[in-house]
C-alpha atoms as a PDB file:
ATOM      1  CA  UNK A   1       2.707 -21.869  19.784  1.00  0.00           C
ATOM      2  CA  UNK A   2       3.632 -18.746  18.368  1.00  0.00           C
ATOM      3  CA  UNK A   3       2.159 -17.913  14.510  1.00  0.00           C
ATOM      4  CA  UNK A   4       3.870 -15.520  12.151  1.00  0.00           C
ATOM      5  CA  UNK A   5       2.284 -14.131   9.194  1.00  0.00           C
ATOM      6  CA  UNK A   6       4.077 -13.155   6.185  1.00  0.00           C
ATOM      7  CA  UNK A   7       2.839 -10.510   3.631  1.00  0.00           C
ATOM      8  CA  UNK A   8       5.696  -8.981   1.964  1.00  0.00           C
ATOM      9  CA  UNK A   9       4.764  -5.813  -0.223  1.00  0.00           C
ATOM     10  CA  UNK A  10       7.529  -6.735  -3.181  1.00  0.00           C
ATOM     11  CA  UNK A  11       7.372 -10.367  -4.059  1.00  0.00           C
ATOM     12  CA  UNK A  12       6.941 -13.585  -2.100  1.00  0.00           C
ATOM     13  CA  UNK A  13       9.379 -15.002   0.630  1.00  0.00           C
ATOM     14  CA  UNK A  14      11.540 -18.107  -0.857  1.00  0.00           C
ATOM     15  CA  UNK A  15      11.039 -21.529   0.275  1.00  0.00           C
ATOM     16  CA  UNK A  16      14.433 -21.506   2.128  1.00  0.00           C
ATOM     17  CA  UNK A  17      13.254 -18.332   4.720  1.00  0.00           C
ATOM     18  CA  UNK A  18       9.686 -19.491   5.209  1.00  0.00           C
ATOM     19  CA  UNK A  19      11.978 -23.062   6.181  1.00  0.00           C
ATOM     20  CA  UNK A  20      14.561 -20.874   8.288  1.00  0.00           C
ATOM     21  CA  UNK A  21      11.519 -18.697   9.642  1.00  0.00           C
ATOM     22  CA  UNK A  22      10.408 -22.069  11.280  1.00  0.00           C
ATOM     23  CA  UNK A  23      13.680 -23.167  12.910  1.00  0.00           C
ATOM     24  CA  UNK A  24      14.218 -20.155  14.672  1.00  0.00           C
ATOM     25  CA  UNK A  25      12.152 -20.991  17.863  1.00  0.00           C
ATOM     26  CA  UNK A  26      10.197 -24.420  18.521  1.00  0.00           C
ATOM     27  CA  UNK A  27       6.373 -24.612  17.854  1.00  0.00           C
ATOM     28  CA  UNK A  28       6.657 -21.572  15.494  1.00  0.00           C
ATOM     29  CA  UNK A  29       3.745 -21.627  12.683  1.00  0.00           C
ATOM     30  CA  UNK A  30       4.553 -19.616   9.671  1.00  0.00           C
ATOM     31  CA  UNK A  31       1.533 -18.599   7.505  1.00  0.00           C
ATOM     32  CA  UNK A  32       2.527 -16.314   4.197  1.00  0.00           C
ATOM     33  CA  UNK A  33      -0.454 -14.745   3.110  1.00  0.00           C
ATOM     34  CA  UNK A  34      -0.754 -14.299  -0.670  1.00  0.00           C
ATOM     35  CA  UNK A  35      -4.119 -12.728  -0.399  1.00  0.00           C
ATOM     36  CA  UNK A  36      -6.038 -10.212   1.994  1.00  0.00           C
ATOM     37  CA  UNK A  37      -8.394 -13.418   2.486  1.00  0.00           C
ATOM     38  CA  UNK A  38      -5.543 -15.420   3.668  1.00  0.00           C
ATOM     39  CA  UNK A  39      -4.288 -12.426   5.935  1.00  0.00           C
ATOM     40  CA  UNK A  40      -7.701 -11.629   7.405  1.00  0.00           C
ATOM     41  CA  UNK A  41      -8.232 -15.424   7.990  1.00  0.00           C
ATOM     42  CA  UNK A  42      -5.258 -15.845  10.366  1.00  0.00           C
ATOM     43  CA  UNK A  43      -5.360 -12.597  11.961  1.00  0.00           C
ATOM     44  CA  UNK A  44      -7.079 -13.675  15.199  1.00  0.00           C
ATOM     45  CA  UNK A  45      -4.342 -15.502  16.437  1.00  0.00           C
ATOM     46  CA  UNK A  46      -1.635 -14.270  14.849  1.00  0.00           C
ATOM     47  CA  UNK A  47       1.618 -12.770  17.295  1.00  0.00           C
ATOM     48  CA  UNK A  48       3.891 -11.862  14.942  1.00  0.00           C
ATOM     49  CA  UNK A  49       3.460  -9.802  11.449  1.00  0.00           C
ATOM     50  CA  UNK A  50       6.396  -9.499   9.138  1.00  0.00           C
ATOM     51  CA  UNK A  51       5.521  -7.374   5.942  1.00  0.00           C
ATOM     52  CA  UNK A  52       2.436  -4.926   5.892  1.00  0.00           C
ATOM     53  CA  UNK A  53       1.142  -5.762   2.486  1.00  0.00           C
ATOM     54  CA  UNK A  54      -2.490  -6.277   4.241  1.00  0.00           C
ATOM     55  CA  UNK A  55      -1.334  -4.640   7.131  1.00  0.00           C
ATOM     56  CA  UNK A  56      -5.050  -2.305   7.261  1.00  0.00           C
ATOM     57  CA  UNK A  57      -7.094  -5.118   6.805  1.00  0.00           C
ATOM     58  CA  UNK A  58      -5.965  -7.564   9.055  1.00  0.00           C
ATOM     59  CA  UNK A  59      -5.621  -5.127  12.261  1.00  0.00           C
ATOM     60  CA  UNK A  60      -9.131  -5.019  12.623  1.00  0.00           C
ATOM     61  CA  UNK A  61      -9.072  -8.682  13.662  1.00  0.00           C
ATOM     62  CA  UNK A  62      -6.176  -9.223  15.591  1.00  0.00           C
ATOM     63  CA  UNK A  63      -6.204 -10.149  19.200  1.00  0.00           C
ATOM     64  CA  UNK A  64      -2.501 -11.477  19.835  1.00  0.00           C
ATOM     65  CA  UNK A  65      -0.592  -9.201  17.792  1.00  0.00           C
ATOM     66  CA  UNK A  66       2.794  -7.981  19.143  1.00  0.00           C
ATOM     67  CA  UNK A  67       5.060  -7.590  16.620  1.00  0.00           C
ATOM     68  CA  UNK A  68       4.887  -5.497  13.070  1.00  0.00           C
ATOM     69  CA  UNK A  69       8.224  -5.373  11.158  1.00  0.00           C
ATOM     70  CA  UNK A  70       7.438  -3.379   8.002  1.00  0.00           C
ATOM     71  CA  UNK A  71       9.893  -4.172   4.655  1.00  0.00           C
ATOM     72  CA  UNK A  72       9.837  -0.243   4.156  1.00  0.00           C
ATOM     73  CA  UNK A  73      12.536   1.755   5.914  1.00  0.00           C
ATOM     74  CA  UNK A  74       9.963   5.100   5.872  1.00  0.00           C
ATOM     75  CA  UNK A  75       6.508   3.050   7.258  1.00  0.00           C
ATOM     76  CA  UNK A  76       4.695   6.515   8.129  1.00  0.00           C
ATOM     77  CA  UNK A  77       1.986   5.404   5.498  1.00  0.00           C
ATOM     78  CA  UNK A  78       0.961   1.943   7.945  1.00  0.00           C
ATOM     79  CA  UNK A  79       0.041   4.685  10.900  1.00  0.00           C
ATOM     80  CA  UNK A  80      -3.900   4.021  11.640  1.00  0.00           C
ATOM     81  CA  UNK A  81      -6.770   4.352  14.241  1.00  0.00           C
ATOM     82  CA  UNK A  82      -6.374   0.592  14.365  1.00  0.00           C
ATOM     83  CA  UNK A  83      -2.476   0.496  14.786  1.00  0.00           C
ATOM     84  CA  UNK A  84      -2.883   3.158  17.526  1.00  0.00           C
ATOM     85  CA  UNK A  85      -5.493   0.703  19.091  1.00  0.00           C
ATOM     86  CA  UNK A  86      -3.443  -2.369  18.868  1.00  0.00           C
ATOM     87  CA  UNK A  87      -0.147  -0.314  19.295  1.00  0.00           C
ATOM     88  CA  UNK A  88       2.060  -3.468  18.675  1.00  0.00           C
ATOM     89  CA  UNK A  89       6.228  -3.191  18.641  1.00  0.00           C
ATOM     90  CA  UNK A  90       6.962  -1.358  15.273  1.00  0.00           C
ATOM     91  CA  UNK A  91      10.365  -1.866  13.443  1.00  0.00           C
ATOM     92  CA  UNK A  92      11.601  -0.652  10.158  1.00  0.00           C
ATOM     93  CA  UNK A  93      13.845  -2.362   7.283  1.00  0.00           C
ATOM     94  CA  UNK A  94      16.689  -0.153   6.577  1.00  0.00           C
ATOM     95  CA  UNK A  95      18.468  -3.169   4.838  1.00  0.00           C
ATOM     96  CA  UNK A  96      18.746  -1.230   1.730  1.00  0.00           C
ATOM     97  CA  UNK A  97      20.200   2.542   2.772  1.00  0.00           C
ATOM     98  CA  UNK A  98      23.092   1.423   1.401  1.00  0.00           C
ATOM     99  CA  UNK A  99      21.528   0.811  -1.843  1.00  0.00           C
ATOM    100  CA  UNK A 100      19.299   4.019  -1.924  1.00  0.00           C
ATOM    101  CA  UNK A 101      22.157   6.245  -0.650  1.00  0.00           C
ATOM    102  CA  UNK A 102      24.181   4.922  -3.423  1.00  0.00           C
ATOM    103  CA  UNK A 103      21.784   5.521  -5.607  1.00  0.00           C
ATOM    104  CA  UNK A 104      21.062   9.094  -4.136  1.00  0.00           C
ATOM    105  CA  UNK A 105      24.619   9.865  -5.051  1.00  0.00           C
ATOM    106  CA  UNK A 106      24.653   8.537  -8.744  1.00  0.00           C
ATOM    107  CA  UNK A 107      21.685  10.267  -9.677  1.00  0.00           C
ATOM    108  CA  UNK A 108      23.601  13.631  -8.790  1.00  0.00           C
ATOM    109  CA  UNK A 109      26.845  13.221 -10.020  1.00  0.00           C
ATOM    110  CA  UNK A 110      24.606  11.913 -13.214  1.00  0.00           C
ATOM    111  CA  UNK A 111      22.917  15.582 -13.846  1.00  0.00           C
ATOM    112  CA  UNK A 112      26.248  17.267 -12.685  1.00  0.00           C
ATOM    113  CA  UNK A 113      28.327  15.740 -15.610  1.00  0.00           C
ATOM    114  CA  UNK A 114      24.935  15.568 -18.194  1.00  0.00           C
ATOM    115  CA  UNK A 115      24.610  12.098 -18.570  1.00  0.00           C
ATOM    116  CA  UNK A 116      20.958  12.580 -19.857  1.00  0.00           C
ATOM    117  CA  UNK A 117      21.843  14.781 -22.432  1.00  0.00           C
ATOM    118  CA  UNK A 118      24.720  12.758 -23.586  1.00  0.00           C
ATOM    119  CA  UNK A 119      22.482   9.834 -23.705  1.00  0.00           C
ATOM    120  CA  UNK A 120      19.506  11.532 -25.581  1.00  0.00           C
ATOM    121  CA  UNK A 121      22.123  12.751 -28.000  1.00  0.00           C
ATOM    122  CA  UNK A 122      23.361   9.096 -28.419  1.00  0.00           C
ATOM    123  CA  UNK A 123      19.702   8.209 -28.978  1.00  0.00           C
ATOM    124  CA  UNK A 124      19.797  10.722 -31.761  1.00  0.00           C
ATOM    125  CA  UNK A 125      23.088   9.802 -33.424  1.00  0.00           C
ATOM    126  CA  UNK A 126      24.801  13.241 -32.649  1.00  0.00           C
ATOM    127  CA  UNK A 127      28.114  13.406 -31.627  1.00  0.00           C
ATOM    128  CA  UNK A 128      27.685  16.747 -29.787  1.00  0.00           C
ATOM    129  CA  UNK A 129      30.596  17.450 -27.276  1.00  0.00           C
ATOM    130  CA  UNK A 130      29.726  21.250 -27.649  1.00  0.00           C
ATOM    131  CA  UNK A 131      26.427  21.216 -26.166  1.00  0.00           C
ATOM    132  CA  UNK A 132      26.935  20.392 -22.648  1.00  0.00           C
ATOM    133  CA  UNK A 133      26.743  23.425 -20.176  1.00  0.00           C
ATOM    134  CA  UNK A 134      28.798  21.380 -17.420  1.00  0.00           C
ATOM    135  CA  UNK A 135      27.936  22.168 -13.783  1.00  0.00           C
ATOM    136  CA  UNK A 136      31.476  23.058 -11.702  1.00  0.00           C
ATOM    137  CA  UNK A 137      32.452  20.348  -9.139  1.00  0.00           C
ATOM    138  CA  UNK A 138      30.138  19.881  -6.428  1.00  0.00           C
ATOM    139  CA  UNK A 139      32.165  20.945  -2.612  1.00  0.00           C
ATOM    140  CA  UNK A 140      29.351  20.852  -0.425  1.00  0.00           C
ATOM    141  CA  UNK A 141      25.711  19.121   0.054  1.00  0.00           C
ATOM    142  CA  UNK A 142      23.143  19.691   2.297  1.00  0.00           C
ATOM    143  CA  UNK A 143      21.038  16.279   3.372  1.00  0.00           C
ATOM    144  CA  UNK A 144      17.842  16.635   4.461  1.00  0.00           C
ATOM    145  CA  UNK A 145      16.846  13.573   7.121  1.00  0.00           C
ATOM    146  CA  UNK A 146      20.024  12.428   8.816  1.00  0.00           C
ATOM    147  CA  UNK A 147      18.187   8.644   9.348  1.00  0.00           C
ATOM    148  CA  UNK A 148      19.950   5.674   8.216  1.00  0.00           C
ATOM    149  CA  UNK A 149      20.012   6.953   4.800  1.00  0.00           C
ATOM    150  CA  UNK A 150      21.167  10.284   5.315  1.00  0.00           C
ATOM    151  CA  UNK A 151      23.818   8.984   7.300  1.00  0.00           C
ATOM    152  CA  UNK A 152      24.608   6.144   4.489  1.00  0.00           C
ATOM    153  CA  UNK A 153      24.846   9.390   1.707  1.00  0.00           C
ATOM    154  CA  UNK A 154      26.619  11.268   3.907  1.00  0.00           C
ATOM    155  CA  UNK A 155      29.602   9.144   4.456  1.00  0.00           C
ATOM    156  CA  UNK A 156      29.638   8.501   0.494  1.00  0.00           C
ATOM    157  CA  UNK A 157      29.852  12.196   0.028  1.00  0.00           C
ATOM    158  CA  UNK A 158      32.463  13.156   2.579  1.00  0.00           C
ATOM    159  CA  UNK A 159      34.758  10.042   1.313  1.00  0.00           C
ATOM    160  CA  UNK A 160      34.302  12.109  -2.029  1.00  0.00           C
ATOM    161  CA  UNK A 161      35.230  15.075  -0.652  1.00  0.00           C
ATOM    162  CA  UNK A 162      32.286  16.857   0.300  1.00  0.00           C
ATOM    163  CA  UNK A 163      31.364  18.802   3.028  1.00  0.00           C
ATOM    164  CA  UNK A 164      27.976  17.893   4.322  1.00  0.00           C
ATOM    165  CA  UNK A 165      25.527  19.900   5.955  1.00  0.00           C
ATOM    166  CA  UNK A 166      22.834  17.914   7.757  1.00  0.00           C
ATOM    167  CA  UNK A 167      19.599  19.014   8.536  1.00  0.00           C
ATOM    168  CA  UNK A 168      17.248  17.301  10.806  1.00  0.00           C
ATOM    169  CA  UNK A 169      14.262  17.872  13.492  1.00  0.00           C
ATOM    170  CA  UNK A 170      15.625  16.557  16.238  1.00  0.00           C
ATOM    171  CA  UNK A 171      19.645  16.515  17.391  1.00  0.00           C
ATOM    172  CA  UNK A 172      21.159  12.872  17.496  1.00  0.00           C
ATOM    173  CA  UNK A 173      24.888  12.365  18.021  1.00  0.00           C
ATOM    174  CA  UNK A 174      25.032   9.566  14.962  1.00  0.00           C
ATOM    175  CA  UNK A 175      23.540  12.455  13.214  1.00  0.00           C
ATOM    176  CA  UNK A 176      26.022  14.883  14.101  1.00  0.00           C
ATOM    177  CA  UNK A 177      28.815  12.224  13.843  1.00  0.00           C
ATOM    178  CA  UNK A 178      27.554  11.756  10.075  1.00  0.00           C
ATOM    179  CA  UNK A 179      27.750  15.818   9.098  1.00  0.00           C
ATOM    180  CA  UNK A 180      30.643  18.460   9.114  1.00  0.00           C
ATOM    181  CA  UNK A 181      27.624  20.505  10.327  1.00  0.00           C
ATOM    182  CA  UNK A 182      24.488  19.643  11.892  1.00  0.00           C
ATOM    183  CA  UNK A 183      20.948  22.329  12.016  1.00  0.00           C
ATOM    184  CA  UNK A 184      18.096  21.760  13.796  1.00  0.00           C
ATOM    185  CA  UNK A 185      15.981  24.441  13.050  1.00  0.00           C
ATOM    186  CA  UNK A 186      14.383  26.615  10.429  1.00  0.00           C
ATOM    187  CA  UNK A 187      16.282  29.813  10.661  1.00  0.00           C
ATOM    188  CA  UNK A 188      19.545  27.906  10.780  1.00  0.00           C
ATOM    189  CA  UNK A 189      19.176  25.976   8.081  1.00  0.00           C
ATOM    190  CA  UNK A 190      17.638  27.604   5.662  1.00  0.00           C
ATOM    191  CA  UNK A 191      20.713  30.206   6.094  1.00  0.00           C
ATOM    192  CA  UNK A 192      23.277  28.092   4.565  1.00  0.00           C
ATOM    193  CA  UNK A 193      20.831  27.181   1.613  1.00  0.00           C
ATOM    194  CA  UNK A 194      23.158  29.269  -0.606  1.00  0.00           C
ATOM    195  CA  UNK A 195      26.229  27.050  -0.043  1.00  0.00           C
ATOM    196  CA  UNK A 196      24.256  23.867  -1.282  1.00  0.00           C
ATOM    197  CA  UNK A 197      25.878  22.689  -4.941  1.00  0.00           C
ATOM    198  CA  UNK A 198      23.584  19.562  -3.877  1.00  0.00           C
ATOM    199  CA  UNK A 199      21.058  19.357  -2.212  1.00  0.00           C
ATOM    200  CA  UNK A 200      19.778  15.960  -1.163  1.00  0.00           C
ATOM    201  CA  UNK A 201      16.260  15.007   0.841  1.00  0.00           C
ATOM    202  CA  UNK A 202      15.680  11.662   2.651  1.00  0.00           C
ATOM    203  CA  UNK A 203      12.791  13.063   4.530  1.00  0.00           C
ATOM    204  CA  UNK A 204       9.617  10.687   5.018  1.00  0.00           C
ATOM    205  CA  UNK A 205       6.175  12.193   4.246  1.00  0.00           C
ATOM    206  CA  UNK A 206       4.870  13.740   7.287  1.00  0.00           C
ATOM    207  CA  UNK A 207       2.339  17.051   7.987  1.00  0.00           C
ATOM    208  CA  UNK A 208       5.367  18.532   8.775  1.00  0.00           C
ATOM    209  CA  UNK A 209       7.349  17.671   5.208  1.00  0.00           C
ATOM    210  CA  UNK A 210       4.532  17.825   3.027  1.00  0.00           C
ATOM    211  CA  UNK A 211       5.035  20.157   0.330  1.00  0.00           C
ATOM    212  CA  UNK A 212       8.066  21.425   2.486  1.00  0.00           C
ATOM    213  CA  UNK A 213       9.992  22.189  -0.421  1.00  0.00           C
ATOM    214  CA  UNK A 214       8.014  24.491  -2.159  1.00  0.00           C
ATOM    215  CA  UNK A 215       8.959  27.348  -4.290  1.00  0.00           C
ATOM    216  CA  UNK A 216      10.513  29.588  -1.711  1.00  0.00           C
ATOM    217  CA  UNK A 217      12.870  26.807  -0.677  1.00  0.00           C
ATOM    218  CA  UNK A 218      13.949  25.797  -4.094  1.00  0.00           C
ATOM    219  CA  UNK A 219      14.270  29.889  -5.086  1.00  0.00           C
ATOM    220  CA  UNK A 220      17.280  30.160  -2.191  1.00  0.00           C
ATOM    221  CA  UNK A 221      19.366  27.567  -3.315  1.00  0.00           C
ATOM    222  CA  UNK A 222      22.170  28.451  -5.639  1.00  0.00           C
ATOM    223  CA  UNK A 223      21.153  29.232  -9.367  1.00  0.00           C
ATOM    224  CA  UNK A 224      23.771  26.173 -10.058  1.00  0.00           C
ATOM    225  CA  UNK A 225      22.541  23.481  -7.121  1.00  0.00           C
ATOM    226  CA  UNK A 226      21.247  20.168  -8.071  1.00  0.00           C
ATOM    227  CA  UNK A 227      18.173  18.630  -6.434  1.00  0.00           C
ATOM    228  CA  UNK A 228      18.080  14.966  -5.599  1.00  0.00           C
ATOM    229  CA  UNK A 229      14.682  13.572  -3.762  1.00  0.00           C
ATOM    230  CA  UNK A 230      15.070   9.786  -3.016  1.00  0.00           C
ATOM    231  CA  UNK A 231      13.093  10.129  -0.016  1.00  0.00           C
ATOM    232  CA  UNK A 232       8.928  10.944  -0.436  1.00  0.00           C
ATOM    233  CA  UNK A 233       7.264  12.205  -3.835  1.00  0.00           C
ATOM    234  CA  UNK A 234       4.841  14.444  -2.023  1.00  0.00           C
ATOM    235  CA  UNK A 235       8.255  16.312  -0.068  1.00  0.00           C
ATOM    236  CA  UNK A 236       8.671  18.209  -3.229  1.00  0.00           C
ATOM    237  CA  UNK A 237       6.047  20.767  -4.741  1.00  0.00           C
ATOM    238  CA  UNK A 238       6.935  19.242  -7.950  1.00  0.00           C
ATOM    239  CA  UNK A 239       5.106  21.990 -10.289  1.00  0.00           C
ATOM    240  CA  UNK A 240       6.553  24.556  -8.683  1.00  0.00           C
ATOM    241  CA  UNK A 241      10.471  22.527  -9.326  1.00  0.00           C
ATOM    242  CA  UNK A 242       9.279  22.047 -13.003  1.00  0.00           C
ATOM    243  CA  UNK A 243       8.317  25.728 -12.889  1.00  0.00           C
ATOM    244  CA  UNK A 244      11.760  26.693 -11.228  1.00  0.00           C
ATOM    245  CA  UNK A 245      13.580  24.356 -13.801  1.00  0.00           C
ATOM    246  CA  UNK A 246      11.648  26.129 -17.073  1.00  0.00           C
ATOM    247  CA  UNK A 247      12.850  29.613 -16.196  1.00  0.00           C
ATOM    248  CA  UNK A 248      16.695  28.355 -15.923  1.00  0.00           C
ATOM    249  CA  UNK A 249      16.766  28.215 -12.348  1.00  0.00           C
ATOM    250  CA  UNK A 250      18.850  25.230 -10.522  1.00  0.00           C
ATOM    251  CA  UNK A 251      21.535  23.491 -12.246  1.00  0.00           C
ATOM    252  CA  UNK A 252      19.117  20.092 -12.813  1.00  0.00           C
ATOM    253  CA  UNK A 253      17.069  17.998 -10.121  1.00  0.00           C
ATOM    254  CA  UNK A 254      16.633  14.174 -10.266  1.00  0.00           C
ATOM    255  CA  UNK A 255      13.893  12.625  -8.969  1.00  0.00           C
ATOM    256  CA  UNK A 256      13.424   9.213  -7.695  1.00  0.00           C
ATOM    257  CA  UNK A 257      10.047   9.749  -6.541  1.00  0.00           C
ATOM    258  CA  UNK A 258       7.770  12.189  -7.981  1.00  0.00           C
ATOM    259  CA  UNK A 259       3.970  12.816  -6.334  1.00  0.00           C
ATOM    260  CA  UNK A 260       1.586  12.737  -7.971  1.00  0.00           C
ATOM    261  CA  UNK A 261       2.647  10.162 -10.764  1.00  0.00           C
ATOM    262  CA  UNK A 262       2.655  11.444 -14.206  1.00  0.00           C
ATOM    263  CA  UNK A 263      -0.489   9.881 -15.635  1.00  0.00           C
ATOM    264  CA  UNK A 264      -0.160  10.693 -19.106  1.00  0.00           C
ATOM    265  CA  UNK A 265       3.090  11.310 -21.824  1.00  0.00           C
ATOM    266  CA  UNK A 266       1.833  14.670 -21.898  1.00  0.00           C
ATOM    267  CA  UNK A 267       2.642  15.738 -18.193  1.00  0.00           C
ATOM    268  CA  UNK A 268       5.251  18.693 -18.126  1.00  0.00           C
ATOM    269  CA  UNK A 269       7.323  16.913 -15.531  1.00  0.00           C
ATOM    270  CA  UNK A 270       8.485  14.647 -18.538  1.00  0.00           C
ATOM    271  CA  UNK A 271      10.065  16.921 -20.484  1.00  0.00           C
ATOM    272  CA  UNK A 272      11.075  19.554 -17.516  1.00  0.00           C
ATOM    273  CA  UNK A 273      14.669  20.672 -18.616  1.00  0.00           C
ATOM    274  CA  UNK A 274      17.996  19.121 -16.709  1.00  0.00           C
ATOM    275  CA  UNK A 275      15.260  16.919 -14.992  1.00  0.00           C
ATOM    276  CA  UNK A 276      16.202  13.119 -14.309  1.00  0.00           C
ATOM    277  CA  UNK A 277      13.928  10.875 -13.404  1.00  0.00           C
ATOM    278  CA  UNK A 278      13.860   7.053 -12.021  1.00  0.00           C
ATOM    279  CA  UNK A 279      10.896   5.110 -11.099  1.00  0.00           C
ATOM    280  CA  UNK A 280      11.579   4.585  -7.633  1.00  0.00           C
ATOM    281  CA  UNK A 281      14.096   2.280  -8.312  1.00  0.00           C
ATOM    282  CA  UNK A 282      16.797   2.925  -5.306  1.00  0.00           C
ATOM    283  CA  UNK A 283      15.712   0.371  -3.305  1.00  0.00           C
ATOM    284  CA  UNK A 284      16.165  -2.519  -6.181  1.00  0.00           C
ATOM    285  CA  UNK A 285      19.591  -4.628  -6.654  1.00  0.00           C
ATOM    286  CA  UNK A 286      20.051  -8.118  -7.594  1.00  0.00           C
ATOM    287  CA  UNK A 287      20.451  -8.916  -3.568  1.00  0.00           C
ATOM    288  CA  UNK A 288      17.321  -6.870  -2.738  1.00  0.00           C
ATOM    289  CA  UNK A 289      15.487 -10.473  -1.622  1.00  0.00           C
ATOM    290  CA  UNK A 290      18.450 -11.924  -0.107  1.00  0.00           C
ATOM    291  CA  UNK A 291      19.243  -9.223   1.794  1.00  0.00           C
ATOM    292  CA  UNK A 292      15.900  -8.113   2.853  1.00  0.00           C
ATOM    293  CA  UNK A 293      15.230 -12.675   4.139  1.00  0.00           C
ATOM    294  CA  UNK A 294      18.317 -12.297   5.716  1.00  0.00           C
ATOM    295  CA  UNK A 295      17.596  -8.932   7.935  1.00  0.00           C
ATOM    296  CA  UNK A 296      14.048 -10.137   9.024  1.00  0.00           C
ATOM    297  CA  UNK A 297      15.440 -13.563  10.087  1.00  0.00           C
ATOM    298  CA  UNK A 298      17.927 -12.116  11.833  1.00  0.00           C
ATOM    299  CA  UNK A 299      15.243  -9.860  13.777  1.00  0.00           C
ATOM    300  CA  UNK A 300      12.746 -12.597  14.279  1.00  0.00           C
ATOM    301  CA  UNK A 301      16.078 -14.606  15.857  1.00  0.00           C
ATOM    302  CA  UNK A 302      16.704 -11.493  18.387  1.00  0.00           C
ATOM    303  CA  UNK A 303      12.878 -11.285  19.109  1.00  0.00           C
ATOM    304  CA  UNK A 304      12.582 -14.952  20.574  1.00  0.00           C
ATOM    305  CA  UNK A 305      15.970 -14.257  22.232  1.00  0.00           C
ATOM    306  CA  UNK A 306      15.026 -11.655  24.523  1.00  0.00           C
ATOM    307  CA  UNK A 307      17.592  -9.279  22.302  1.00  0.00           C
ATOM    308  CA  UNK A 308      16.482  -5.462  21.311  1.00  0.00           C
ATOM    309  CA  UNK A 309      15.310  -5.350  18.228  1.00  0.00           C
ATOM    310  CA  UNK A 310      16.837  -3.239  15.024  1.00  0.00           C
ATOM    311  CA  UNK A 311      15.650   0.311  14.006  1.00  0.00           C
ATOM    312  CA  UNK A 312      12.830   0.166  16.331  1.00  0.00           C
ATOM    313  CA  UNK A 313      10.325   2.867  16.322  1.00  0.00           C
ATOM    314  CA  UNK A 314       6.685   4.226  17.845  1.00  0.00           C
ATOM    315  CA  UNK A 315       3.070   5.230  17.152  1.00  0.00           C
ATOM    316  CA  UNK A 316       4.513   8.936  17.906  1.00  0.00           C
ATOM    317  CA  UNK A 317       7.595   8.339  15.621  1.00  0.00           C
ATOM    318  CA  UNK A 318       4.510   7.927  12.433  1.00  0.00           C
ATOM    319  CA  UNK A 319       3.202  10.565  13.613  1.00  0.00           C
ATOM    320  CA  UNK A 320       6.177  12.821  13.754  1.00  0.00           C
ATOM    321  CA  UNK A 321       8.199  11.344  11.331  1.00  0.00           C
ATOM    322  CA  UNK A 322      10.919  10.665  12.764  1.00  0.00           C
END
């Protein structure tokens, strides 16, 4: 008998999957773990992990494990001493690029045309059609991370007429497929900074992104350029972008993740002008359980078939962040 524990990080799996879970192969057991005690308990003889809620925990007592399919589509936080021990078959969820790219995309054109301000001056009961300092029509973006997501936001932005500029570490021909042009490394990217009017990042949090854009980075793109981070928080040297955003520079940034977390109403990042911010949100729609059931059960199906499984990846890929 096979045994597959569930421990989903954003809410619990409905009656209907745990039931579909089930039917998928004969003599499955499907335990969903609502608690670290529940996880740790059925580690031992656990096969197959779906969800890493207690993901750190529960390695240390494994002994069947060969499956992990995180619910996050960037999973570089799970890597471990004990995952490198265990070194089960890793897969991703990237069920919801569609959602975050779409996202990605709204959040720009949102600064470009000054939704914020237009809003706060609702808020205020001013009807004040002479303040806004429009931005000129984005024609080209530059995506940092060419992954599923990339590639999603890049397809959105070329069907809108942009020219996209990807930028990756390593050369893949989806990722060159996605982009009108594709660079690989440092010199020739940071080249064409100045033609960004967006500039979008995707990038996981690695040792190699952390901090990556910092205030040199931000200081070459266009006085005009909007910022858009949907990827990691800690990608962005955020006091340096609130810094860069004070003195006039950039034409706004939005934010969907912002590291560290404002901790108080006082931190400058909330009032940081032409600065839009959403609290990690992109992943959430009204399908977001549906459609995240309906990719795992489709992955636990090709898993007892013999099939490959989706957006696979390995201990090096954590490490690298690829």
């Amino acid at each position: 008998m096979s045994k597959i524990l569930v421990m989903y990080s954003n809410g619990q799996p409905s009656p209907g999957h745990v039931e579909r879970l089930k039917k998928v192969q004969q003599d499955v057991s499907v335990v969903v773990a609502d608690s670290e005690e529940i996880a740790v308990r059925h580690a031992a003889d656990t096969d197959i992990i779906l969800g890493h809620r207690y993901l750190r925990q529960t390695l240390p007592y494994v002994q069947h494990l060969k499956w992990v399919q995180s619910t996050a589509a960037g999973p570089h936080h799970l890597l471990s001493s004990d995952l490198r021990r265990v070194n089960p078959i890793l897969s991703r969820c990237t069920a919801f690029s569609d959602a975050i790219a779409w996202h990605a995309f709204t959040l720009a054109l949102s600064v470009v045309r000054r939704i914020p301000e237009a809003v706060k001056a609702q808020q205020q009961g001013v009807w004040a059609h002479s303040r806004f300092n429009m931005l000129p029509f984005p024609q080209t973006a530059m995506v940092f991370g060419v992954g599923r997501i990339g590639r999603e936001l890049a397809m959105i932005l070329r069907r809108n007429g942009l020219s996209v500029l990807g930028v990756t570490r390593k050369y893949s021909p989806k990722a060159s497929a996605a982009c009108d042009e594709l660079f690989c490394d440092y010199n020739s990217w940071f080249e064409q900074l100045h033609r960004a009017d967006l500039c979008f990042i995707t990038l996981p949090l690695t040792k190699y992104t952390s901090r990556f854009f910092d205030e040199t980075i931000l200081r070459a793109l266009p006085k005009h350029a909007v910022l858009v981070n949907v990827g990691r928080g800690g990608v962005v040297d955020t006091d340096a972008l609130v810094r860069l955003l004070q003195e006039g520079h950039l034409g706004g940034a939005a934010l969907d993740v912002v590291d560290p977390v404002p901790s108080s109403s006082s931190d400058p990042v909330w009032t940081a002008p032409r600065l839009l911010i959403t609290p990690k949100v992109a992943v959430f729609h009204p399908e977001h359980q549906k459609k995240l059931e309906a990719f795992i059960e489709n992955q636990v199906t090709r898993y007892f078939n013999g099939e490959t499984l989706l957006d696979l990846i390995t201990i090096n890929d954590l490490a690298e962040g690829n």
